[in-house]
PDB file of N, CA and C in Angstrom:
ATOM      1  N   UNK A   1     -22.829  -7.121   7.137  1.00  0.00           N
ATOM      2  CA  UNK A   1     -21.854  -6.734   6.121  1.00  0.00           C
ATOM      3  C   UNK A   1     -20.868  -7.884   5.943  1.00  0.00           C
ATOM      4  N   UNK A   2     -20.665  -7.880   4.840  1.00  0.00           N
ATOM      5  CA  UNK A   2     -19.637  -9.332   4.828  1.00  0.00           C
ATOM      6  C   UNK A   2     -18.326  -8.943   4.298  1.00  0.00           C
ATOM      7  N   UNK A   3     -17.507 -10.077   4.947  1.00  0.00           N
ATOM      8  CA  UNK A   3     -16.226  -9.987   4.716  1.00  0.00           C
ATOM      9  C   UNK A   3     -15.668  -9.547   2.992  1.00  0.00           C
ATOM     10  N   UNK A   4     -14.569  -8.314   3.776  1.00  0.00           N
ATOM     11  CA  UNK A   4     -13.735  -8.307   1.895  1.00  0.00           C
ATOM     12  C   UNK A   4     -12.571  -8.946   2.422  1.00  0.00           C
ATOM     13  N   UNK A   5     -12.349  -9.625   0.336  1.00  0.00           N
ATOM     14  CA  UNK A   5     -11.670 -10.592   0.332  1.00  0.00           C
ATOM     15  C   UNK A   5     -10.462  -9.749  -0.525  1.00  0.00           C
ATOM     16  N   UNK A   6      -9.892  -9.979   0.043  1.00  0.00           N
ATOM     17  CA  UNK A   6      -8.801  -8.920  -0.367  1.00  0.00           C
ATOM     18  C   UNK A   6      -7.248  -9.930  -0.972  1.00  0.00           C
ATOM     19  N   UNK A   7      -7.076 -10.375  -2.575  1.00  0.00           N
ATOM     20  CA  UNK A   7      -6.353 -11.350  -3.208  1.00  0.00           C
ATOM     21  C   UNK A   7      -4.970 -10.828  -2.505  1.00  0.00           C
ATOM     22  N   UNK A   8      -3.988 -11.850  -2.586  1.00  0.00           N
ATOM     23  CA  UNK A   8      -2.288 -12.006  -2.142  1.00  0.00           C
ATOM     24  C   UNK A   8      -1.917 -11.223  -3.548  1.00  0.00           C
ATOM     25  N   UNK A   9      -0.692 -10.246  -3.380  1.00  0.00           N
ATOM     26  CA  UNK A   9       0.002 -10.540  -2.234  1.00  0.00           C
ATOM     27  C   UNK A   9      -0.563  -9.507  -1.370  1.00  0.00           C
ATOM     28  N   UNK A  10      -1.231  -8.672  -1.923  1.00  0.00           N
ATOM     29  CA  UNK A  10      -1.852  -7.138  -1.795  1.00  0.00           C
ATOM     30  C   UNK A  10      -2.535  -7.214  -0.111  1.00  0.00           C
ATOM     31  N   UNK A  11      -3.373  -8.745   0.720  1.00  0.00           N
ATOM     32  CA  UNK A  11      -3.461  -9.024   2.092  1.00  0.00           C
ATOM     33  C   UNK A  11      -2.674  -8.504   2.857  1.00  0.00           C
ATOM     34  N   UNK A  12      -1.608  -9.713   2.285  1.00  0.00           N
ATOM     35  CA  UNK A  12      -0.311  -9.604   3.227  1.00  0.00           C
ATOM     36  C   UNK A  12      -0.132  -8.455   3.235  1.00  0.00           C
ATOM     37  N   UNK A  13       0.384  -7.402   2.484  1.00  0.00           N
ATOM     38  CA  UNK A  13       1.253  -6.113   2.345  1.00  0.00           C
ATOM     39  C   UNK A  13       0.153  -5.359   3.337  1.00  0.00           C
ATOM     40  N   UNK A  14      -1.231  -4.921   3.224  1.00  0.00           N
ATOM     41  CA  UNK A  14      -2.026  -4.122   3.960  1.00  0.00           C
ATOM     42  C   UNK A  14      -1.625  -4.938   5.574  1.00  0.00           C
ATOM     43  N   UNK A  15      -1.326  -6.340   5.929  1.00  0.00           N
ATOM     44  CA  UNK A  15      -1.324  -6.979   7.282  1.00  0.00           C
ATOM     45  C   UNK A  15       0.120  -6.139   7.673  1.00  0.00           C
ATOM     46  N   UNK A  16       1.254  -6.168   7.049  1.00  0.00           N
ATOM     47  CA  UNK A  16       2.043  -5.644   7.170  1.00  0.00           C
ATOM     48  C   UNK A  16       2.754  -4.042   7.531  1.00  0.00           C
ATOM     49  N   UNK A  17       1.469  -3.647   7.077  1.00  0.00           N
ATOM     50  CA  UNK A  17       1.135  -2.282   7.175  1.00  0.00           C
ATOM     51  C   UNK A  17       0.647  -1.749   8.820  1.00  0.00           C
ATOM     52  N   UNK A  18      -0.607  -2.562   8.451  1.00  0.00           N
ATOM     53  CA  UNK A  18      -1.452  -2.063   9.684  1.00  0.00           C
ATOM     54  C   UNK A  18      -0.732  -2.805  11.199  1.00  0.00           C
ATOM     55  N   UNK A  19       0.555  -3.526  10.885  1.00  0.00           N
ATOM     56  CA  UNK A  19       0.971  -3.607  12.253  1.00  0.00           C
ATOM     57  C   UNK A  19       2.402  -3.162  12.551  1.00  0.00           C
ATOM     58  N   UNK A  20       2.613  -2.372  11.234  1.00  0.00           N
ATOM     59  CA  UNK A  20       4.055  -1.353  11.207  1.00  0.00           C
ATOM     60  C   UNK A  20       4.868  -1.998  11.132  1.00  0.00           C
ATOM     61  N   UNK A  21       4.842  -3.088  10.249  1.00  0.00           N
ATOM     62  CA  UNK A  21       6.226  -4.169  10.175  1.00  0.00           C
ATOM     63  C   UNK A  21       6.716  -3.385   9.102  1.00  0.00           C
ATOM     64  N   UNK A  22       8.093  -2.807   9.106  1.00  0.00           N
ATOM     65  CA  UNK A  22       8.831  -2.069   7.933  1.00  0.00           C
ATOM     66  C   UNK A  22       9.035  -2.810   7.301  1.00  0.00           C
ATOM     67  N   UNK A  23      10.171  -4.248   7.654  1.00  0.00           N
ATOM     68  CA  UNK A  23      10.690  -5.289   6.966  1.00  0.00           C
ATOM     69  C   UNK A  23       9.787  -5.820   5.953  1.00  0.00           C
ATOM     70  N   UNK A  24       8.924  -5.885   6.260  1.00  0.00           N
ATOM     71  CA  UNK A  24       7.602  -7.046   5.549  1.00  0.00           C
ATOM     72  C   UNK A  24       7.403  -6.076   4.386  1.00  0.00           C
ATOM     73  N   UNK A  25       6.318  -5.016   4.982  1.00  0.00           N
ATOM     74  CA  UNK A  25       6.373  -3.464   4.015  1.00  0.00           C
ATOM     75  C   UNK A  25       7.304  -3.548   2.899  1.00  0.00           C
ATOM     76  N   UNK A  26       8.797  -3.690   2.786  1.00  0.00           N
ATOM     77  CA  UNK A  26       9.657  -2.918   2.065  1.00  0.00           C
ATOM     78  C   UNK A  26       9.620  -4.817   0.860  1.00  0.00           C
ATOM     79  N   UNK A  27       9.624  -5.389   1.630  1.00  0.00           N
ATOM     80  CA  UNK A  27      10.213  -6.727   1.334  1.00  0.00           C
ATOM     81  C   UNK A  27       8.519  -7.486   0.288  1.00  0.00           C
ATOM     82  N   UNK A  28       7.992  -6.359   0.475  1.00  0.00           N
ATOM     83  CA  UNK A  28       6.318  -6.593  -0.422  1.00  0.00           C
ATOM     84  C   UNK A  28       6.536  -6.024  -2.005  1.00  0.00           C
ATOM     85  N   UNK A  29       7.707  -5.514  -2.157  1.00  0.00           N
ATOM     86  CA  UNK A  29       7.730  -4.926  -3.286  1.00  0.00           C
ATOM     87  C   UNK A  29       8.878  -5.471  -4.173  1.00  0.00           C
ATOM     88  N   UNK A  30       8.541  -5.807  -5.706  1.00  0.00           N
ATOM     89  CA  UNK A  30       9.873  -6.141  -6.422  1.00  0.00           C
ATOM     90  C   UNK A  30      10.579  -5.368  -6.314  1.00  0.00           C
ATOM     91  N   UNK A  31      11.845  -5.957  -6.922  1.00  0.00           N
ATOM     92  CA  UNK A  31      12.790  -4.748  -6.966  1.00  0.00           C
ATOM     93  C   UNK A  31      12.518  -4.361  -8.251  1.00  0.00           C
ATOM     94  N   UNK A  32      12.950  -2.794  -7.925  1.00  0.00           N
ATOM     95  CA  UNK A  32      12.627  -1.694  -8.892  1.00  0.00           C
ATOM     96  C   UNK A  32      11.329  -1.602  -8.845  1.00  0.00           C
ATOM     97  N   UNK A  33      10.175  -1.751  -7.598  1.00  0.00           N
ATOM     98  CA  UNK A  33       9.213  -1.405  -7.326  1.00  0.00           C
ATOM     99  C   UNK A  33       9.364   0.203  -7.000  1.00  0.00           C
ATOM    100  N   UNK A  34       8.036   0.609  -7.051  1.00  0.00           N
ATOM    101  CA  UNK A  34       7.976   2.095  -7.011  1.00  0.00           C
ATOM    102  C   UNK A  34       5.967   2.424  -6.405  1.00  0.00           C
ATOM    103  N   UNK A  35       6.351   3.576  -5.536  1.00  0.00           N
ATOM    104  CA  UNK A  35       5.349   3.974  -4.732  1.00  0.00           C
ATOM    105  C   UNK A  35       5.140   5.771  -5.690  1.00  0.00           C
ATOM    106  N   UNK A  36       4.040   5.920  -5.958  1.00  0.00           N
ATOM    107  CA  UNK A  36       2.562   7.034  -6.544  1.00  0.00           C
ATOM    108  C   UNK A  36       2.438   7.488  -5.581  1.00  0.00           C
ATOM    109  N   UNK A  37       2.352   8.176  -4.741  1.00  0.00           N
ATOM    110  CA  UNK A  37       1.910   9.287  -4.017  1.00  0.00           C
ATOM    111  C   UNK A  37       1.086  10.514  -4.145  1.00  0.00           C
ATOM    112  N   UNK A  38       0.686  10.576  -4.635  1.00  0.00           N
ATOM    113  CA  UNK A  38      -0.411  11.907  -5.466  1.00  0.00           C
ATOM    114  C   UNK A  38       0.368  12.287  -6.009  1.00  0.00           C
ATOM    115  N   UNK A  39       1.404  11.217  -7.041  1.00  0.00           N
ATOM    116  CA  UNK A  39       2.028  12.073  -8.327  1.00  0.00           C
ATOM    117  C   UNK A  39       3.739  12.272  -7.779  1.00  0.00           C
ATOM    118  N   UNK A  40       3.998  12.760  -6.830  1.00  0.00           N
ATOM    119  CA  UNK A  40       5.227  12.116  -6.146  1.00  0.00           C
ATOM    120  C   UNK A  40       5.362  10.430  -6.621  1.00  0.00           C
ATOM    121  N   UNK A  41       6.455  10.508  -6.744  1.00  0.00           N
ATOM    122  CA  UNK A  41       7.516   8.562  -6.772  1.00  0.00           C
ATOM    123  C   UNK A  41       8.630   8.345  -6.136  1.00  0.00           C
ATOM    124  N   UNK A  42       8.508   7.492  -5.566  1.00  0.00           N
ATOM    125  CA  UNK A  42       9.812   6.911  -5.179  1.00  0.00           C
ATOM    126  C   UNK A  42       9.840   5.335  -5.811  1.00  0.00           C
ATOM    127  N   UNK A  43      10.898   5.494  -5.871  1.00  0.00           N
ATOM    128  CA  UNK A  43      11.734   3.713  -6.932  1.00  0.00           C
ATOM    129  C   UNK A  43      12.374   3.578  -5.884  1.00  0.00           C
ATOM    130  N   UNK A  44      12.424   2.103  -5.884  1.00  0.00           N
ATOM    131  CA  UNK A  44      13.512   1.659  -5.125  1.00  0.00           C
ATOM    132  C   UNK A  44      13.092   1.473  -3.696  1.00  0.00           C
ATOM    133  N   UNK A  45      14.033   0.209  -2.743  1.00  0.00           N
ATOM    134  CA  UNK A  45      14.388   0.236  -1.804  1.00  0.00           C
ATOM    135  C   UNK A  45      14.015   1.758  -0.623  1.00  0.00           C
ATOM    136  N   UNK A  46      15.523   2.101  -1.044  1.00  0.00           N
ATOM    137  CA  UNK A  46      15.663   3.150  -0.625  1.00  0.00           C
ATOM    138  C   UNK A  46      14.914   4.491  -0.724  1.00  0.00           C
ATOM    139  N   UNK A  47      14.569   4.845  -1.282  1.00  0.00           N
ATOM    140  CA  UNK A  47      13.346   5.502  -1.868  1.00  0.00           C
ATOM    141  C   UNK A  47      11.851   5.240  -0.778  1.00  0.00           C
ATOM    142  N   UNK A  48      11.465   4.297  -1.593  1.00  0.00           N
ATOM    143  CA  UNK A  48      10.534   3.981  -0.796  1.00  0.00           C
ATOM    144  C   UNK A  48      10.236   3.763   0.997  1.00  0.00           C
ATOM    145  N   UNK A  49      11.881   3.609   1.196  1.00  0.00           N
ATOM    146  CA  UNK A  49      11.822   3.708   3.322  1.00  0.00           C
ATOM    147  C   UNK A  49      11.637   5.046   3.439  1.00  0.00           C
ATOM    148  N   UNK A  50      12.131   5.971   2.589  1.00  0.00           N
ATOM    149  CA  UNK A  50      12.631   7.352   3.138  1.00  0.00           C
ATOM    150  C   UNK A  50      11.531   7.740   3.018  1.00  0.00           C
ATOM    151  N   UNK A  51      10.163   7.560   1.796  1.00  0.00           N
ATOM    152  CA  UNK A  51       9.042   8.071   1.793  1.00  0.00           C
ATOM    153  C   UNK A  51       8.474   7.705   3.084  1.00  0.00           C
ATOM    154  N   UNK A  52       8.379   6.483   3.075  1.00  0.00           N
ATOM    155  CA  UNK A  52       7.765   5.456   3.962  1.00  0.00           C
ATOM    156  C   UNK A  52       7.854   6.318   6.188  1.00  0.00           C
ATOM    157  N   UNK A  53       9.293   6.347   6.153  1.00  0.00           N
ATOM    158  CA  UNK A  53       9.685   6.402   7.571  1.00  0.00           C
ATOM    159  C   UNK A  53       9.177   7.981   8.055  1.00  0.00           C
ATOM    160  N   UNK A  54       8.456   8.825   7.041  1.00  0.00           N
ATOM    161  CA  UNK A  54       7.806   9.845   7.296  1.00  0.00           C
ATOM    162  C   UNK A  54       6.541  10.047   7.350  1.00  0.00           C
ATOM    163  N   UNK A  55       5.760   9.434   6.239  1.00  0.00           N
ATOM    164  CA  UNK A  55       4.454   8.988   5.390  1.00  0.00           C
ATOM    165  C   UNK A  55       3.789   7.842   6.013  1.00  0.00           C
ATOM    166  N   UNK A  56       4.356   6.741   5.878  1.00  0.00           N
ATOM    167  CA  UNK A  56       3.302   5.646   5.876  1.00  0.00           C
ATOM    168  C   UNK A  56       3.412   4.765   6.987  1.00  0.00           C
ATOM    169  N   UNK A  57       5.013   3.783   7.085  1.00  0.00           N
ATOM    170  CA  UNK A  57       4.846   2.990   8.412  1.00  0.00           C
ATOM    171  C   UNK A  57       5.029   3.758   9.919  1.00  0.00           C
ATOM    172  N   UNK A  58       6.375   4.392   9.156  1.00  0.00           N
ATOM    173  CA  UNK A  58       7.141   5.512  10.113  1.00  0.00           C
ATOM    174  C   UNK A  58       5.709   6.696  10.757  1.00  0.00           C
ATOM    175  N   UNK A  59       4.759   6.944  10.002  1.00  0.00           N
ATOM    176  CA  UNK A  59       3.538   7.634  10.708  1.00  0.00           C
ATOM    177  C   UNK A  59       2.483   6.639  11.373  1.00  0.00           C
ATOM    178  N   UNK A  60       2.816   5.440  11.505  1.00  0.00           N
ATOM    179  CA  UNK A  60       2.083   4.336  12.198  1.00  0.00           C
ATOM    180  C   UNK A  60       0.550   4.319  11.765  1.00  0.00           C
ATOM    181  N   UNK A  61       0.581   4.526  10.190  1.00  0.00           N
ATOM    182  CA  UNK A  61      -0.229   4.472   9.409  1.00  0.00           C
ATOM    183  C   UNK A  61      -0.978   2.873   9.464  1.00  0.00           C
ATOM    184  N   UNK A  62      -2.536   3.301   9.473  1.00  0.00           N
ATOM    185  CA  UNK A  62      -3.243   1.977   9.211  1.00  0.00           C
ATOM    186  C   UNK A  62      -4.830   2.016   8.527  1.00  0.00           C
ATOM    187  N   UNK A  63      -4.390   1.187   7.883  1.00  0.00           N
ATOM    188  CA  UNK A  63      -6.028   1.328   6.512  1.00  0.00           C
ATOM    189  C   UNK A  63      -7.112   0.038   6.919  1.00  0.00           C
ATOM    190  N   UNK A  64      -8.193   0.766   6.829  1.00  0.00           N
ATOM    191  CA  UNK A  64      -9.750  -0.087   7.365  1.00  0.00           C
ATOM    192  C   UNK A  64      -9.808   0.223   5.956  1.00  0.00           C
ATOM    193  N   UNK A  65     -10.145  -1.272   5.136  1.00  0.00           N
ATOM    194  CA  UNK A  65      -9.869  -1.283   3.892  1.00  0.00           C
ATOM    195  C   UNK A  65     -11.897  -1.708   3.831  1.00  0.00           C
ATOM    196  N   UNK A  66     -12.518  -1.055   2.553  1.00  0.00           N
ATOM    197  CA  UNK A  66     -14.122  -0.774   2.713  1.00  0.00           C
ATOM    198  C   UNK A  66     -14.266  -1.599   1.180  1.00  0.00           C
ATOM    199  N   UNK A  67     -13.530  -1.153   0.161  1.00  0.00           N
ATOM    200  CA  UNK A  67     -13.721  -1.764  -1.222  1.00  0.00           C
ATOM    201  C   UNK A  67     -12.601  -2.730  -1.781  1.00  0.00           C
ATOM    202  N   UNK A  68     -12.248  -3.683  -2.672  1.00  0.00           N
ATOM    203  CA  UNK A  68     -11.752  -4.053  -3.289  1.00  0.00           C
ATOM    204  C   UNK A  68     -12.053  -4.628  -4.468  1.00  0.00           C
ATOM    205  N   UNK A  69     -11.150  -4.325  -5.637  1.00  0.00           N
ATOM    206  CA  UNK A  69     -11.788  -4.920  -6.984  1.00  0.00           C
ATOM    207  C   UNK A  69      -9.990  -5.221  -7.894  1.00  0.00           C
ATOM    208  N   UNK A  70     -10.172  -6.157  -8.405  1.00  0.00           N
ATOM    209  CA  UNK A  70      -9.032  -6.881  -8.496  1.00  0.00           C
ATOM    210  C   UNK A  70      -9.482  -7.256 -10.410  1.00  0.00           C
ATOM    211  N   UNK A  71      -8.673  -7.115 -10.940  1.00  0.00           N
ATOM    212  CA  UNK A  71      -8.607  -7.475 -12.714  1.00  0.00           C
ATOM    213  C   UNK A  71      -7.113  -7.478 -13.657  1.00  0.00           C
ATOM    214  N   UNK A  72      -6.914  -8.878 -13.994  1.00  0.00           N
ATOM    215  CA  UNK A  72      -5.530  -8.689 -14.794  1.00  0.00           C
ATOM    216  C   UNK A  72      -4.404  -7.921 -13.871  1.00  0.00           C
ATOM    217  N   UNK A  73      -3.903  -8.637 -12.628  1.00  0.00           N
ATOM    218  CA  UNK A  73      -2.818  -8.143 -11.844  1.00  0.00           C
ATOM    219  C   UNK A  73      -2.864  -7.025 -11.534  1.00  0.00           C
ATOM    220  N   UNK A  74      -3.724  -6.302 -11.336  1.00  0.00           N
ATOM    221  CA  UNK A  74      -4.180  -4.993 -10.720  1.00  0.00           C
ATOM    222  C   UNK A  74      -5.372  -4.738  -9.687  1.00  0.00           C
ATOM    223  N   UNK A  75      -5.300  -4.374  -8.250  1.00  0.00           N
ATOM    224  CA  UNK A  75      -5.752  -4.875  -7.306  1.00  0.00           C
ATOM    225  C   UNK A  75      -6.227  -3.263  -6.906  1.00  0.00           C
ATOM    226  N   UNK A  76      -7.187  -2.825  -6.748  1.00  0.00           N
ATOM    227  CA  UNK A  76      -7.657  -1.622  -5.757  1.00  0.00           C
ATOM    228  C   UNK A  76      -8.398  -1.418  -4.862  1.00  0.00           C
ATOM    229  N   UNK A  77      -7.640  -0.972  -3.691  1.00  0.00           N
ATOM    230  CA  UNK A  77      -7.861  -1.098  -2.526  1.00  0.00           C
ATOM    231  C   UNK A  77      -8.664   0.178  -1.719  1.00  0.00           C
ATOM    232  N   UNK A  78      -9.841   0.641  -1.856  1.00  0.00           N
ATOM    233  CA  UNK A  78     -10.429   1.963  -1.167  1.00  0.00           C
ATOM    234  C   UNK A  78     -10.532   1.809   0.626  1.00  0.00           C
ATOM    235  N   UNK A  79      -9.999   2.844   1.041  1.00  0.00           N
ATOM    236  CA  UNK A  79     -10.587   2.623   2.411  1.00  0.00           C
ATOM    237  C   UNK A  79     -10.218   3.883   3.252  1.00  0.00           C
ATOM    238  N   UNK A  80     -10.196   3.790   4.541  1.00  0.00           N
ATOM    239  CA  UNK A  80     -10.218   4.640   5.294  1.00  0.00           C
ATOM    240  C   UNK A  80      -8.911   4.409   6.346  1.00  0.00           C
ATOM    241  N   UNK A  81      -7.897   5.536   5.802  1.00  0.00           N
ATOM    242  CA  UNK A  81      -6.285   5.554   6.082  1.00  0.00           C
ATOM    243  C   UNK A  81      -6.641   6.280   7.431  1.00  0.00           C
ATOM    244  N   UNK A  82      -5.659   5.911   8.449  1.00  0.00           N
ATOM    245  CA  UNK A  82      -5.306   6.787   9.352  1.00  0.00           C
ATOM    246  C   UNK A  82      -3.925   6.993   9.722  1.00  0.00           C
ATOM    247  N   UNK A  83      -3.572   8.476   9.959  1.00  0.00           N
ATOM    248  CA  UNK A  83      -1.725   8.232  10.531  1.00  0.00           C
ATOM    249  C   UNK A  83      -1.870   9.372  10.978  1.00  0.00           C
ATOM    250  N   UNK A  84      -0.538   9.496  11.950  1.00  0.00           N
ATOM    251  CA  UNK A  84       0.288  10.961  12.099  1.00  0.00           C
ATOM    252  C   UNK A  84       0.217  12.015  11.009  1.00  0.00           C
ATOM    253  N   UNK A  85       0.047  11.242   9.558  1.00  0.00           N
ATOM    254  CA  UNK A  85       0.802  12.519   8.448  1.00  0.00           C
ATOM    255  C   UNK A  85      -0.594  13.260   7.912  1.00  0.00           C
ATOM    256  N   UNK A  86      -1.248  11.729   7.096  1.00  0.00           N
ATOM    257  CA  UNK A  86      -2.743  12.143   6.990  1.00  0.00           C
ATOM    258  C   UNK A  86      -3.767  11.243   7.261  1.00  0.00           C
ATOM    259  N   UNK A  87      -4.654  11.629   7.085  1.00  0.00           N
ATOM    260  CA  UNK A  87      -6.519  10.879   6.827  1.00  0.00           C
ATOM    261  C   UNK A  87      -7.393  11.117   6.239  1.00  0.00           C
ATOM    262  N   UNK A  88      -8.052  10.334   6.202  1.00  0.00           N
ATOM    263  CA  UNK A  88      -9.006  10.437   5.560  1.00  0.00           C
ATOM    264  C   UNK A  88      -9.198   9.026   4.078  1.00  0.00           C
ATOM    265  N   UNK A  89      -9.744   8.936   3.400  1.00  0.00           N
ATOM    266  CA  UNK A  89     -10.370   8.061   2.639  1.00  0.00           C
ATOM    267  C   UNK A  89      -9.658   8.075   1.145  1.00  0.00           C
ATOM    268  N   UNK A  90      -8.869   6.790   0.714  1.00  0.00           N
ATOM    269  CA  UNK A  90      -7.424   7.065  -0.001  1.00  0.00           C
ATOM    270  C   UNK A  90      -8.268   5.208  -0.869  1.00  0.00           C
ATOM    271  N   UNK A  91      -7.663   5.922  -1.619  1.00  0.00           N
ATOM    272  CA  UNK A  91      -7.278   4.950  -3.076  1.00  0.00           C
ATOM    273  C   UNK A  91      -6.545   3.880  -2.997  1.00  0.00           C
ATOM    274  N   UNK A  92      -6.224   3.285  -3.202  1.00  0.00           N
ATOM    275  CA  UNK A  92      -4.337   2.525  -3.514  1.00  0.00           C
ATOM    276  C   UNK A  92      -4.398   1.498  -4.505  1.00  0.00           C
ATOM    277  N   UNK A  93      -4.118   1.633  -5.328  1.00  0.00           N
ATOM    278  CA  UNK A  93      -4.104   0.735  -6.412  1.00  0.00           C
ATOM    279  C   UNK A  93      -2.511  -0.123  -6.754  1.00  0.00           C
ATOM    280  N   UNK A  94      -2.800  -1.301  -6.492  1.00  0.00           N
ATOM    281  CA  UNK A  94      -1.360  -2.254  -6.722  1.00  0.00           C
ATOM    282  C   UNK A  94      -1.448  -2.954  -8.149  1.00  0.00           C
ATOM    283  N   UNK A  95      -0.139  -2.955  -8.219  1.00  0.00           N
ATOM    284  CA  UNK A  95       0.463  -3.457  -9.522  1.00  0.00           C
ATOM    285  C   UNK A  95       0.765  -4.552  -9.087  1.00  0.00           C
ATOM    286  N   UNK A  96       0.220  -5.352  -9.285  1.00  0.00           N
ATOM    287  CA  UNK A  96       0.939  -7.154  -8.940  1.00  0.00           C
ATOM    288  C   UNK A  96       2.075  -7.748  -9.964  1.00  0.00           C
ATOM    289  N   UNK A  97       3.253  -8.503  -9.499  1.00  0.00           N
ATOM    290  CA  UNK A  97       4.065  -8.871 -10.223  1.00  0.00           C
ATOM    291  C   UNK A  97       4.467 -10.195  -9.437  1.00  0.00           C
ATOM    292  N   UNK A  98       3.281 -11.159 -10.233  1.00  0.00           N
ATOM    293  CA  UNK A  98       3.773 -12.559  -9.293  1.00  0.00           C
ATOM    294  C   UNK A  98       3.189 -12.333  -7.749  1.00  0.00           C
ATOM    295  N   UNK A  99       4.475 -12.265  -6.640  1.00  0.00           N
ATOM    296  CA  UNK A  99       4.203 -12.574  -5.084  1.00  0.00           C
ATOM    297  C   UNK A  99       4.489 -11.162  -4.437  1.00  0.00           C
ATOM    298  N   UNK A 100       4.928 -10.283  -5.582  1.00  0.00           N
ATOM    299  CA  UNK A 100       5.138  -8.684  -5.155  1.00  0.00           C
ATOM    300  C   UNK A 100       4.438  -7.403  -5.812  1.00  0.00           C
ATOM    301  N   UNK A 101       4.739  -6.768  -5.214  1.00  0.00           N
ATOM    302  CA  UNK A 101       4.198  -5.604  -5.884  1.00  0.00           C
ATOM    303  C   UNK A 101       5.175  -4.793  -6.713  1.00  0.00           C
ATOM    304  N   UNK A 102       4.669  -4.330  -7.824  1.00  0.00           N
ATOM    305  CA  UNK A 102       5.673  -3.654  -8.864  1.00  0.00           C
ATOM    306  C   UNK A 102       5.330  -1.824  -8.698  1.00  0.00           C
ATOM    307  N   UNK A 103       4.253  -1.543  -8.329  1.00  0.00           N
ATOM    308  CA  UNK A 103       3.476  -0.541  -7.831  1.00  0.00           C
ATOM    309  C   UNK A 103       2.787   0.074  -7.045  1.00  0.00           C
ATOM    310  N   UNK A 104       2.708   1.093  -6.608  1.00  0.00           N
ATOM    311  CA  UNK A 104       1.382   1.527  -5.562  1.00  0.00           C
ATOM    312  C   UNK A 104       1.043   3.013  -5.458  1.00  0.00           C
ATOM    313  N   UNK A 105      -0.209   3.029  -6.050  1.00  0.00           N
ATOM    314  CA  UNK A 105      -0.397   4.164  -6.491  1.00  0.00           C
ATOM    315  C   UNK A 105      -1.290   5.035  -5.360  1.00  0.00           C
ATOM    316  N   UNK A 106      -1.445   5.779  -4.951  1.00  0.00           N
ATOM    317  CA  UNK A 106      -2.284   6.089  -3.752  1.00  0.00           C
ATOM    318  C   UNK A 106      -2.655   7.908  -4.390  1.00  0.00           C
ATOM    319  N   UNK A 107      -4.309   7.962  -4.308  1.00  0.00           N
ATOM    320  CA  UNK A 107      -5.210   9.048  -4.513  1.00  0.00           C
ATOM    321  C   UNK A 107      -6.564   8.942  -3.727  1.00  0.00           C
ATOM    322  N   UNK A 108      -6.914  10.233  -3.294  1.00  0.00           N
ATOM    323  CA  UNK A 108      -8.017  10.545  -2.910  1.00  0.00           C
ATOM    324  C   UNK A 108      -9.108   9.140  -3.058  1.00  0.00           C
ATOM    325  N   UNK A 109      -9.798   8.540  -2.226  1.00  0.00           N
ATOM    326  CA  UNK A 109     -10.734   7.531  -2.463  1.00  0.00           C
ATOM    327  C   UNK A 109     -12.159   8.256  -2.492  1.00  0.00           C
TER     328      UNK A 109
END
């Protein structure tokens, strides 16, 4: 099976993830970035920790990433999530803006 190549900044942010760096995490997103949640949003900074410190880093969440397909600053990421909150096999689709993310949309994979 061969390596996925998974384009910047969308790497970094999943490296950031899977080793529970909050700082990195929060600091992956423009400002006035905003996180999709099955339809739930959070904007913002702030927003996004408070989702986050329950949901995603804060549940010591980490994704074995299986697909990627990348077109016109839009990057989607399929794979197989694990955490405290949930699991199972999740979506995430990023909005690229430049070296950040403007988006992140996360559904059923």
């Amino acid at each position: 099976m061969s390596e996925v190549t998974i384009p910047e900044p969308v790497a970094s942010f999943i490296d950031a993830v899977n080793r529970h760096d909050e700082a990195a995490f929060l600091d992956a997103f423009a400002p006035g970035g905003s996180v999709d949640d099955w339809g739930r949003v959070f904007a913002g900074r702030d927003e996004i920790k408070a989702w986050s410190d329950d949901e995603f880093i804060g549940a010591h969440g980490t994704l074995s990433v299986e697909e990627v397909e990348a077109a016109d600053g839009v990057v989607t990421v399929v794979g197989d999530w694990r955490s405290t909150h949930a699991n199972g096999r999740s979506e995430f689709v990023f909005d690229v803006d430049g070296d950040r993310l403007s988006r992140m949309t996360i559904r059923e994979g």
